[in-house]
Protein backbone atom coordinates (compact mmCIF):
# COMPACT_ATOMS: atom_id res chain seq x y z
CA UNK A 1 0.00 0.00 0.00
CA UNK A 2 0.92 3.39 -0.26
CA UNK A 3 1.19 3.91 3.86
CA UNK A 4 3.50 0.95 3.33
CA UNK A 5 5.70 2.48 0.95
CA UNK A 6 6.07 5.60 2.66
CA UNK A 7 6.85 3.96 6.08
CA UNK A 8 9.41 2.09 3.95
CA UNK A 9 11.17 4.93 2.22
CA UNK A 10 11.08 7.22 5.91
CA UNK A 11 13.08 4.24 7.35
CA UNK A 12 15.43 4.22 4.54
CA UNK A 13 15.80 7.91 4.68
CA UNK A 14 16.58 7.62 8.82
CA UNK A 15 18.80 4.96 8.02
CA UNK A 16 21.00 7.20 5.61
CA UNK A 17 21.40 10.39 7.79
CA UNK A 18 22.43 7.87 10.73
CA UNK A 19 24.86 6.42 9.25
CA UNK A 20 26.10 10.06 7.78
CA UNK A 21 26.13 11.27 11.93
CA UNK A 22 27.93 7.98 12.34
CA UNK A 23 30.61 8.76 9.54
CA UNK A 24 30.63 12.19 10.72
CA UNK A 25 31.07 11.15 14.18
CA UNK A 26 35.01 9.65 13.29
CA UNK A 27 37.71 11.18 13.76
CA UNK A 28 39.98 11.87 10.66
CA UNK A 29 43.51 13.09 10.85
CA UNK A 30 45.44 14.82 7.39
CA UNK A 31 48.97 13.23 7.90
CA UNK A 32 52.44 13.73 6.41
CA UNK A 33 53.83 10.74 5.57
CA UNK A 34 58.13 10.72 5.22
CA UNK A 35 59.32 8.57 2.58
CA UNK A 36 62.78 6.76 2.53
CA UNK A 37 63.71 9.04 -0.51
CA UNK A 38 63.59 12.18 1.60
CA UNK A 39 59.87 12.90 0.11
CA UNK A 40 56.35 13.30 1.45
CA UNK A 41 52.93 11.74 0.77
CA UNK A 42 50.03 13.61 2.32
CA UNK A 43 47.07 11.42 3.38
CA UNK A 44 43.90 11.13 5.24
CA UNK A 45 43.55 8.33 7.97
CA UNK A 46 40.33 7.49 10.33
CA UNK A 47 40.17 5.79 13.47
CA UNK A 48 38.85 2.51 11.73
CA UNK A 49 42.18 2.04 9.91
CA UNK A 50 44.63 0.06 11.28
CA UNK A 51 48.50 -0.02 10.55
CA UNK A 52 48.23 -2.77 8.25
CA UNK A 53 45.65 -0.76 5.98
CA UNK A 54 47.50 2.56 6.00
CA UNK A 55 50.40 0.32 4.56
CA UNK A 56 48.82 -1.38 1.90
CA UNK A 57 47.37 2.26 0.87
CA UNK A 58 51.26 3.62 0.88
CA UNK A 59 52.61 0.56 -1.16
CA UNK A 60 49.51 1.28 -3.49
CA UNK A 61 50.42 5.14 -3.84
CA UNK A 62 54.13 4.86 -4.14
CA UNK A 63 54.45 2.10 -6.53
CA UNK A 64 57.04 0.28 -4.57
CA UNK A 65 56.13 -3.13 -4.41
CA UNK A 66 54.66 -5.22 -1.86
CA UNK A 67 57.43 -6.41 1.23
CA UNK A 68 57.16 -7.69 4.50
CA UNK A 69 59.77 -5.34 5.45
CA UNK A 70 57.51 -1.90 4.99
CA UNK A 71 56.92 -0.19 8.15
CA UNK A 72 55.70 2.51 9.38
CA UNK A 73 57.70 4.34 12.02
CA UNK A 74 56.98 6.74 14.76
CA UNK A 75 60.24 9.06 15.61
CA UNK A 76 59.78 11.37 18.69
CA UNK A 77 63.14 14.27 18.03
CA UNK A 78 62.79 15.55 21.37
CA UNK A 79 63.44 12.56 23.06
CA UNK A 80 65.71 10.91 20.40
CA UNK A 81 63.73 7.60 19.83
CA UNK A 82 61.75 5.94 17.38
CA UNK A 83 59.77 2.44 17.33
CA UNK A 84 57.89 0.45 14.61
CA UNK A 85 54.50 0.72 14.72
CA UNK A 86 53.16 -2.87 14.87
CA UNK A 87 50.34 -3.59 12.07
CA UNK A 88 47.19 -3.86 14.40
CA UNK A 89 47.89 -0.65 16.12
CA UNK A 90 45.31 1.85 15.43
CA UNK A 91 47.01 4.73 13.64
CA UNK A 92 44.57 7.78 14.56
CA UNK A 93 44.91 6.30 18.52
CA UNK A 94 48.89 6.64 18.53
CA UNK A 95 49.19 10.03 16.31
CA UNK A 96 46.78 11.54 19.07
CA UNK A 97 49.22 10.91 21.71
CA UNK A 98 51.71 13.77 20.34
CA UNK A 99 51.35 17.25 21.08
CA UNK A 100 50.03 19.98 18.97
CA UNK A 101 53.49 22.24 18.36
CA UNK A 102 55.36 18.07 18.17
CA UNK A 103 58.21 17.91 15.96
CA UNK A 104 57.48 13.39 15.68
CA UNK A 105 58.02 12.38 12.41
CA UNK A 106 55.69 9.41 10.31
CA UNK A 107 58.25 7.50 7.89
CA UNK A 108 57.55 4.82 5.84
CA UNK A 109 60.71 2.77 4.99
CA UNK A 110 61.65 -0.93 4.75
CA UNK A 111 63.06 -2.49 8.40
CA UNK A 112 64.25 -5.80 8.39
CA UNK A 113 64.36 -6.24 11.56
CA UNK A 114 60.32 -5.85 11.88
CA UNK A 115 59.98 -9.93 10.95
CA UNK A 116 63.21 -10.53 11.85
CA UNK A 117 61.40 -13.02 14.24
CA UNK A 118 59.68 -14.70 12.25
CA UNK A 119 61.98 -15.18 9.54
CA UNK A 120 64.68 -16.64 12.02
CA UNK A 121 63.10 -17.60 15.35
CA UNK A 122 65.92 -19.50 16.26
CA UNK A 123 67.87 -16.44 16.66
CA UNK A 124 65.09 -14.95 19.14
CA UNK A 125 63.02 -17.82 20.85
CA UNK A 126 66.07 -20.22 21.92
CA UNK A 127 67.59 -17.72 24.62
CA UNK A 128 70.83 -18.29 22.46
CA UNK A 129 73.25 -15.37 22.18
CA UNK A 130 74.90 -16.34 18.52
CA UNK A 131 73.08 -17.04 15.59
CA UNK A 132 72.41 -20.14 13.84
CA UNK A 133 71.28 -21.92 10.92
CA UNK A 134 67.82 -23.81 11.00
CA UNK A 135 65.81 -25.53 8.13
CA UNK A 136 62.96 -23.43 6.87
CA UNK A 137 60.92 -26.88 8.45
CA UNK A 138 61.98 -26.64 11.54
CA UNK A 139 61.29 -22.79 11.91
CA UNK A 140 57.81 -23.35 11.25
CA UNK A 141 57.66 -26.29 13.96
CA UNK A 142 59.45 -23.32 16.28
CA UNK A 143 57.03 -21.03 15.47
CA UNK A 144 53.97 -22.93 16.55
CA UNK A 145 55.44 -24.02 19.26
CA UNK A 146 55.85 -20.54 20.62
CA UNK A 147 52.70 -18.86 19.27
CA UNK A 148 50.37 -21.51 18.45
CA UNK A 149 49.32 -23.22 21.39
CA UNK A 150 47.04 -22.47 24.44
CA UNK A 151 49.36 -19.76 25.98
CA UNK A 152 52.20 -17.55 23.93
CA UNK A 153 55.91 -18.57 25.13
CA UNK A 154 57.36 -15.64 26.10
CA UNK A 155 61.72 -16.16 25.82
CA UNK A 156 63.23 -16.16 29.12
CA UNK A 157 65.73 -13.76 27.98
CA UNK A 158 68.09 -12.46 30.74
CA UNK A 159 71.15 -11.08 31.53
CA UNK A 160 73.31 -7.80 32.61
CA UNK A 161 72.46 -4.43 30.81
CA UNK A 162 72.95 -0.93 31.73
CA UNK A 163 70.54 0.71 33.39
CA UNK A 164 70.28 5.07 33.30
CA UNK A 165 69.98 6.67 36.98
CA UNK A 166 66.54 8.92 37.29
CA UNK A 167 67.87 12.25 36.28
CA UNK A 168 71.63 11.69 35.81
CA UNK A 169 74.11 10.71 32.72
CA UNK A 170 75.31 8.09 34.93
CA UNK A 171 74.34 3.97 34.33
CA UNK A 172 74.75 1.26 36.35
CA UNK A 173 74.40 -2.43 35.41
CA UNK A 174 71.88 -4.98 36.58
CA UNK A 175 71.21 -7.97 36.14
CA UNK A 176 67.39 -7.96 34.28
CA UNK A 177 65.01 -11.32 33.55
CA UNK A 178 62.33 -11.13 31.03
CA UNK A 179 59.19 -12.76 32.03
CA UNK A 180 55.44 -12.83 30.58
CA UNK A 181 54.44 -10.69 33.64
CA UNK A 182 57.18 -7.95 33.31
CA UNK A 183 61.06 -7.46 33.64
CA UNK A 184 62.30 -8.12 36.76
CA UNK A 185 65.60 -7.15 38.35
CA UNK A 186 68.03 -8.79 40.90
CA UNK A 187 68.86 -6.81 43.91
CA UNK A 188 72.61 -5.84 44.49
CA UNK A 189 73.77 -8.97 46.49
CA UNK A 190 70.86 -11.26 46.20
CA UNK A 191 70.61 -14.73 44.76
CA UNK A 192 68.51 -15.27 40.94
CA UNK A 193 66.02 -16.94 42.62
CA UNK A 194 62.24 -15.86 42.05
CA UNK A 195 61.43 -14.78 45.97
CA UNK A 196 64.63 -12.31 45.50
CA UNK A 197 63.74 -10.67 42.21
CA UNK A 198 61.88 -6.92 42.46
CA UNK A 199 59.70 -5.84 39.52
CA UNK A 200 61.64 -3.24 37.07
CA UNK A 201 58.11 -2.53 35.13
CA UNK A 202 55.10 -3.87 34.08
CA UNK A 203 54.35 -4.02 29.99
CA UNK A 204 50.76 -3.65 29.60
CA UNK A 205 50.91 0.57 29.41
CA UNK A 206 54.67 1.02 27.77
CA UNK A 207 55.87 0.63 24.30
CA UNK A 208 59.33 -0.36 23.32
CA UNK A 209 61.47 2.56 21.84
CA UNK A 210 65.33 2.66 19.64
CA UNK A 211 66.95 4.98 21.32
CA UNK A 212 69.25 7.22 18.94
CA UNK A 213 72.79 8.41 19.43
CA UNK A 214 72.50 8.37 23.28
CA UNK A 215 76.50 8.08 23.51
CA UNK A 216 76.57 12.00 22.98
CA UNK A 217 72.69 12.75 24.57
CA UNK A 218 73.09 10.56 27.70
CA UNK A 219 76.65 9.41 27.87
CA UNK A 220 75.24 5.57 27.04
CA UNK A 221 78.20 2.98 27.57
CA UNK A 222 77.31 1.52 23.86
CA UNK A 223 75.05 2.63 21.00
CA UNK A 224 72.39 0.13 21.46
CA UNK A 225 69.92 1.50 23.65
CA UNK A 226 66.32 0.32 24.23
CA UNK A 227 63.88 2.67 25.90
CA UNK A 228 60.23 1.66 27.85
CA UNK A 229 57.76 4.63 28.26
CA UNK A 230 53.92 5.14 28.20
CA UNK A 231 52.89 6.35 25.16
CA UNK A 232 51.22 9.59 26.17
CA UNK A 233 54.70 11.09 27.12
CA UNK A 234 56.30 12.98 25.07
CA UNK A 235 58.61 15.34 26.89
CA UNK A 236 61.37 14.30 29.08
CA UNK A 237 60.15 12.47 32.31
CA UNK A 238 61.05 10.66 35.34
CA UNK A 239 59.20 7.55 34.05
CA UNK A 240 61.06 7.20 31.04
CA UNK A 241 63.10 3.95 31.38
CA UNK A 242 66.34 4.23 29.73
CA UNK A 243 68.14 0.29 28.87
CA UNK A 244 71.69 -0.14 27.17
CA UNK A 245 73.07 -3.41 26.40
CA UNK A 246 76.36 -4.16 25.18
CA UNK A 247 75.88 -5.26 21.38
CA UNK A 248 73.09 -4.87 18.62
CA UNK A 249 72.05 -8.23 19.23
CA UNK A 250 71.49 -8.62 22.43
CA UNK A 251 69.30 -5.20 21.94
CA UNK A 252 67.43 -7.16 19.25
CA UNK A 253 66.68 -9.82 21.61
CA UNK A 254 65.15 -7.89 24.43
CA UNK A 255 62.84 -5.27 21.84
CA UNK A 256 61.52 -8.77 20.15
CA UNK A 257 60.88 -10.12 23.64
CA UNK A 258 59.31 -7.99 25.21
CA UNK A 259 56.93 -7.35 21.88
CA UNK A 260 56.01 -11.03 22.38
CA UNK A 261 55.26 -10.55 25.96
CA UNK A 262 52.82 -7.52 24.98
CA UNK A 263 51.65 -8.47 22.09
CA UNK A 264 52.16 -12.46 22.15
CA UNK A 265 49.74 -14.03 19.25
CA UNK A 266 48.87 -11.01 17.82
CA UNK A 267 52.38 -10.72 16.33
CA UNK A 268 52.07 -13.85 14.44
CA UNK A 269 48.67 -13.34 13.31
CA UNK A 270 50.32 -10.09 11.86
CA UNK A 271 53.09 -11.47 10.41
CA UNK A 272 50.82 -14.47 8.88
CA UNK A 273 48.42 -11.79 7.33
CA UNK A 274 51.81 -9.40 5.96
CA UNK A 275 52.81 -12.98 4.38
CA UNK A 276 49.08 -13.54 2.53
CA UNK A 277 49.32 -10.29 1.07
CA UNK A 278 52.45 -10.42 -0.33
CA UNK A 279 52.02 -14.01 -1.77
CA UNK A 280 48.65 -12.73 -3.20
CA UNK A 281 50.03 -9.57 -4.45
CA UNK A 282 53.08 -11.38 -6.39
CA UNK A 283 50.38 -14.34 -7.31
CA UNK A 284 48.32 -11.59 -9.22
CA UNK A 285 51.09 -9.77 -10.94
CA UNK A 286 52.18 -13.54 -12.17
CA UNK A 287 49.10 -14.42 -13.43
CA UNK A 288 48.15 -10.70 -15.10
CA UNK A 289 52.19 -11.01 -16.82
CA UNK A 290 51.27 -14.71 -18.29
CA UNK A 291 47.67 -13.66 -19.56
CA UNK A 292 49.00 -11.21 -21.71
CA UNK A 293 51.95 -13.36 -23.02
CA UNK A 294 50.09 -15.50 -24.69
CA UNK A 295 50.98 -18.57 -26.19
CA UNK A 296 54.09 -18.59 -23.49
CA UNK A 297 52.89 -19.28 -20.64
CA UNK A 298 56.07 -21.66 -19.36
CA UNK A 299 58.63 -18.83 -19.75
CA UNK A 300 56.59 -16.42 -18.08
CA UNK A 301 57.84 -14.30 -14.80
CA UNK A 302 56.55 -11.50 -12.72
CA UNK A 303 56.57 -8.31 -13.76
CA UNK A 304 59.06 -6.04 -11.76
CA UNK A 305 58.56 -5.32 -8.00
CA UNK A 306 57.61 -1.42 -9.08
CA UNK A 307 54.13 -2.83 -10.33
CA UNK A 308 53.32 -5.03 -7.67
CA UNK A 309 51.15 -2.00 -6.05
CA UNK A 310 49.19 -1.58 -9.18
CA UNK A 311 47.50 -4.47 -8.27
CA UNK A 312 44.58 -5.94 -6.31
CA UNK A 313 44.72 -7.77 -3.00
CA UNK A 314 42.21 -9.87 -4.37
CA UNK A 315 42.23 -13.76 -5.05
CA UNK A 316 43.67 -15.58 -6.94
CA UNK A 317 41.88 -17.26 -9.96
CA UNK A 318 42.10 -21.03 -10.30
CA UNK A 319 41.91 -20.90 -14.31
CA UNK A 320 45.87 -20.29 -14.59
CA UNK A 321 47.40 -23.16 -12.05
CA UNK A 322 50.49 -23.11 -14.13
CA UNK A 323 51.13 -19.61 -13.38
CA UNK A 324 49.99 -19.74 -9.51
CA UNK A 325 52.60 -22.97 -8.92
CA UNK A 326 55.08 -20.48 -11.02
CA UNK A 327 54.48 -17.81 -8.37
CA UNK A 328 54.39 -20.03 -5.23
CA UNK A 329 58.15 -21.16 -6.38
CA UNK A 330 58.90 -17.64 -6.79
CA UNK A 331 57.29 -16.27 -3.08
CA UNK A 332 59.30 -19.11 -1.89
CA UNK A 333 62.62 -18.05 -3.26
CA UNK A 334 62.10 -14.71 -2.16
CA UNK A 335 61.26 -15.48 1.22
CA UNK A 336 64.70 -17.75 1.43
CA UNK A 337 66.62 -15.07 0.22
CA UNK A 338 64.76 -12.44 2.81
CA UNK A 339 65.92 -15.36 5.50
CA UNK A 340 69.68 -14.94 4.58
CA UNK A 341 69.23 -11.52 4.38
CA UNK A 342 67.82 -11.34 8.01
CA UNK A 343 70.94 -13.63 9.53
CA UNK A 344 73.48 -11.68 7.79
CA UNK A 345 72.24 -8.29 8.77
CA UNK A 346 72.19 -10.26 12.29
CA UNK A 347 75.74 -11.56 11.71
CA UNK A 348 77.09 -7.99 10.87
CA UNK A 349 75.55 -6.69 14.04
């Protein structure tokens, strides 16, 4: 009836304008984006979009191909430190944290060691202090040991790093224990027993900062400085936690431990989704290269990397198999090389 039809198209119309209060209602930010090659991208962000999204939408813009190493990091000048944003972080959420007149810089550049992890576990999750070879097999198995069952195992890493005195350029060294619950300390002149050990900090509210060139800001006894501070400071403060340890990778070890003891399955389920999208993005370029080479389909290879963001994130079509077992071999020798590449940037550190 007509009452019908004119109850029906009121709803619809009270449907639209509340979903245009609702869109109205998030909060958008216009940010500058730093790329590696000392340019700029300007963009719009929401609160809905996480890490992961505002990447894809950078490798998209800026034609670079798709990587697990892209990243998006947060550098606070003030304080001299910078961290990787990890890819279910809500953007908007962190960028509110600075302050208006804030001189933090957004860059998007590749960091190996943002999956370093996952593409060598051994190296992270053993508590070993040198690196070693493992069989791509065998990582896996590693892997889901670690993340995959009930409860995340957080590494037991431990040992004696420098710790900065509250207000001074002075350090002292302690001996520190990671543990799921926090990092712990032991006393001067106590045994490494649990009932002995006093907690250093808690991780739930702090993220894990690089500190930069701290030999001339702080008199550090090394360059390889790890900082732990709430993420709503951004000026100097007395709860600012200020860590040096003695080589690169023993600062390695403690930033991807203590991300697995905030984070713990999260980071996998990151890296996992990073992985899809890259295999999907390289699977499409194969198959869009071999559909318009007709007629030579076995020769075919993907286009180059500086394409890969042309395309969709969208499956894969089962029509071409040829060409999707062509571009599984190839993810798989790219993903051995970014393995050796990972162990001998860890080697050189």
């Amino acid at each position: 009836t007509e009452e019908e039809q004119a109850a029906k198209l009121k709803a619809e119309k009270i449907r639209v304008a509340l979903e245009k209060i609702k869109e109205a209602q998030v909060k958008k930010l216009v940010i500058r984006v730093h790329m590696s090659d000392d340019s700029s991208k300007t963009m719009m962000v929401d609160e809905r979009q996480t890490v992961r999204q505002v990447l894809d939408n950078l490798m998209d813009k800026s034609h670079c191909g798709y990587s697990l190493d892209w990243s998006l990091v947060e550098t606070i000048s003030e304080l001299q430190m910078e961290r990787i944003f990890e890819d279910h972080e809500n953007l908007v959420e962190n960028l509110l944290n600075w302050t208006r007149d804030s001189q933090n810089k957004l860059i998007f550049m590749e960091r190996i060691e943002k999956y370093a992890l996952f593409k060598n576990p051994q190296n992270y999750l053993l508590g070993k202090k040198e690196t070693a070879e493992m069989a791509d097999r065998n990582k896996e198995v590693l892997l889901e040991e670690c993340f995959c069952g009930s409860s995340v195992t957080v590494p037991e890493i431990e040992g004696v790093l420098w710790l900065k005195d509250d207000g001074k350029k002075s350090w002292k060294k302690r001996y520190f224990l990671l543990r799921a619950s926090g990092i712990y300390y032991v006393p001067k002149g106590k045994a490494k027993v649990s009932r002995e050990l006093v907690c250093f900090l808690q991780l739930d509210h702090v993220n894990v900062y690089y500190g930069q060139d701290y030999r001339n800001k702080y008199k550090a006894p090394t360059d390889h400085c790890l900082v732990l501070k709430h993420p709503q400071i951004q000026k100097k403060s007395q709860y600012i936690k200020y860590l040096c340890c003695d080589d690169m990778r023993t600062l390695h070890q403690w930033v991807n431990g203590i991300r697995i003891a905030k984070y713990g399955k999260q980071l996998y389920m990151n890296y996992q989704d990073a992985l899809k999208r890259t295999e999907s993005a390289y699977d499409w370029t194969s198959l869009s290269s071999s559909s318009i080479k007709s007629g030579s389909s076995s020769s075919s290879i993907p286009e180059s990397q500086s394409n890969h963001s042309n395309q969709s994130d969208s499956g894969v079509s089962d029509t071409q198999p040829a060409g999707h077992v062509r571009s599984q071999s190839i993810v798989s020798s790219i993903f051995s090389e970014a393995w050796k590449r990972g162990t001998q940037l860890e080697e050189s550190s």
